[in-house]
C-alpha atoms as a PDB file:
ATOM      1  CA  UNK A   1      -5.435   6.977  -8.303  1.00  0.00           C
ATOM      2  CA  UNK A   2      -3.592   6.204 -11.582  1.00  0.00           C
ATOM      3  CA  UNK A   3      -1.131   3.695 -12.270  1.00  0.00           C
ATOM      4  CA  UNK A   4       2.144   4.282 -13.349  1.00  0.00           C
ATOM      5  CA  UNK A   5       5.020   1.464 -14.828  1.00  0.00           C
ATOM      6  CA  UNK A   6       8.407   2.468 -14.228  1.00  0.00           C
ATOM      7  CA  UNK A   7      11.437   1.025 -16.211  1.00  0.00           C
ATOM      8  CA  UNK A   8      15.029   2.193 -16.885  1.00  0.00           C
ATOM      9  CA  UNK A   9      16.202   3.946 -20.236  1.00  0.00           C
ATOM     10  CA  UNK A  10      18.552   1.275 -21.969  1.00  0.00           C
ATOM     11  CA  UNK A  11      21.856   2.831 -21.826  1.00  0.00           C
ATOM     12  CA  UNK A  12      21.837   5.186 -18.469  1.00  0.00           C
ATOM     13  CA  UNK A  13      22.619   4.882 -15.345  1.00  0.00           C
ATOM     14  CA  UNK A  14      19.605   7.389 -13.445  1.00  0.00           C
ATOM     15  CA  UNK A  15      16.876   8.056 -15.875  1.00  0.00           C
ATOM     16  CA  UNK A  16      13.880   5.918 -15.580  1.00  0.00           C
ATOM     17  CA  UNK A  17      10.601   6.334 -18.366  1.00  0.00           C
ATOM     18  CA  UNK A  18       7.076   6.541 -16.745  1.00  0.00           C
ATOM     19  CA  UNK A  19       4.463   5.540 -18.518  1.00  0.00           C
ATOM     20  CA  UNK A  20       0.866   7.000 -17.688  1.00  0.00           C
ATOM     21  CA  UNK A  21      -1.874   4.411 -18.351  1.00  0.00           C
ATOM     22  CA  UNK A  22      -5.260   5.494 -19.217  1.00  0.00           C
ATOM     23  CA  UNK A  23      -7.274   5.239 -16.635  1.00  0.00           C
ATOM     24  CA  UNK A  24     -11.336   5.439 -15.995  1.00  0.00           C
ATOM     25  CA  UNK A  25     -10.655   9.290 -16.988  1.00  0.00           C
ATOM     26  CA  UNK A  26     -11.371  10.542 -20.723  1.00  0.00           C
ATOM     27  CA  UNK A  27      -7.647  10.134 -20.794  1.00  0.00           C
ATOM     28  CA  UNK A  28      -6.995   7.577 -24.226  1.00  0.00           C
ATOM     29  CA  UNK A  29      -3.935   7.372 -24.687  1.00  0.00           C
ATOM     30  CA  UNK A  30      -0.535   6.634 -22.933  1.00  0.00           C
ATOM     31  CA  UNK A  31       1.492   8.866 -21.760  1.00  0.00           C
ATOM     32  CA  UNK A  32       5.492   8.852 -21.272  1.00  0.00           C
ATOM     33  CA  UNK A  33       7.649  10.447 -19.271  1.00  0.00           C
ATOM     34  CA  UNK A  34      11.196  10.307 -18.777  1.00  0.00           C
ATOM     35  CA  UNK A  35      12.993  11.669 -15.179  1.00  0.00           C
ATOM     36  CA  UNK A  36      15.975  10.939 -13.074  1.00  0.00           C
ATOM     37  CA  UNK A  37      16.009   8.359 -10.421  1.00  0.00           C
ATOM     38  CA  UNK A  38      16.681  11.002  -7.591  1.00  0.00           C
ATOM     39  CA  UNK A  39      13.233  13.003  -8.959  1.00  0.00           C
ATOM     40  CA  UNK A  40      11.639   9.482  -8.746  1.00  0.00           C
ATOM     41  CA  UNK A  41      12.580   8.860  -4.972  1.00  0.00           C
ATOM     42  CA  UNK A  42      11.697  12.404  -4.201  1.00  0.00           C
ATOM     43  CA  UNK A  43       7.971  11.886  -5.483  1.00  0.00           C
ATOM     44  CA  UNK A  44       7.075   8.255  -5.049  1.00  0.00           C
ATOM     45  CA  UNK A  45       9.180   7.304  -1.863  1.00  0.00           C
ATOM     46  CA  UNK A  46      12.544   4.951  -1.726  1.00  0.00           C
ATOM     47  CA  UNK A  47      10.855   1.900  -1.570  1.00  0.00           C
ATOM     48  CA  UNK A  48       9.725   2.547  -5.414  1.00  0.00           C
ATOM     49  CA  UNK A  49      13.691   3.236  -6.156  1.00  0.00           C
ATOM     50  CA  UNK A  50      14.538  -0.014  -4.634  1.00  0.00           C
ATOM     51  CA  UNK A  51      11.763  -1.890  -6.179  1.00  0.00           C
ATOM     52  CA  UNK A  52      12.897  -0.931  -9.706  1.00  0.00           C
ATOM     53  CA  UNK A  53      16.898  -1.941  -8.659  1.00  0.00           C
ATOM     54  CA  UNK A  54      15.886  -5.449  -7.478  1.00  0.00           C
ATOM     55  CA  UNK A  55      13.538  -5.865 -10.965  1.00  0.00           C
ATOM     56  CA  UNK A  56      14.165  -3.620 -12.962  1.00  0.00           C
ATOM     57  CA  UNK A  57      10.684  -2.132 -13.294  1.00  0.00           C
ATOM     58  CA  UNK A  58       8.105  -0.976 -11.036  1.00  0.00           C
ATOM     59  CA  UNK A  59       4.261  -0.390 -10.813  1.00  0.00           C
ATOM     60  CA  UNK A  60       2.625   2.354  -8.397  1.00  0.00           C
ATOM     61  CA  UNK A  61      -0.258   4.234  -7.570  1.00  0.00           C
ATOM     62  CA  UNK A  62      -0.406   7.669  -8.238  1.00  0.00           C
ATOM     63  CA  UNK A  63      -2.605  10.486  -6.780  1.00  0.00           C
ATOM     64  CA  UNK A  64      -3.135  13.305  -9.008  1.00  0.00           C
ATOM     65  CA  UNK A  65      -0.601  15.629  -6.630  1.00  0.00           C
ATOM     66  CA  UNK A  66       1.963  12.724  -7.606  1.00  0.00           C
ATOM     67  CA  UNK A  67       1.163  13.037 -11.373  1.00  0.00           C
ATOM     68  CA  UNK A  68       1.198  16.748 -11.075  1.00  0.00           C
ATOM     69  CA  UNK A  69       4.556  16.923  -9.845  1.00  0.00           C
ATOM     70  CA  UNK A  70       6.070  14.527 -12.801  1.00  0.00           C
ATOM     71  CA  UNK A  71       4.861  17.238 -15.701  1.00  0.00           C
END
């Protein structure tokens, strides 16, 4: 599992930037990734889309399928 933060672009409506955190992998750096709101939903479930309305960010847990499917 890796964990993902989820926050809204400044200035848009739907696109929300994921950011990748380095986890216990040889992965060092963080990664970012910007993707509609609908695409978000789609992967991660509506209860992540509704988490990030009410606060305005989010944090989940990803599988690698999950991360697979952002790239």
């Amino acid at each position: 599992m890796q964990e993902l933060s989820c926050t809204w672009v400044p200035g848009t409506l739907n696109v929300v930037r994921v950011r990748l955190r380095p986890g216990r992998s040889a992965q060092t750096v963080t990664t970012t990734i910007e993707l509609t709101s609908t695409r978000l939903a789609r992967i991660f479930g509506p209860q992540a889309l509704n988490d990030l309305y009410l606060k305005g960010r989010v944090t989940v847990q990803a599988d690698p399928q999950q991360v697979a499917l952002l790239t």
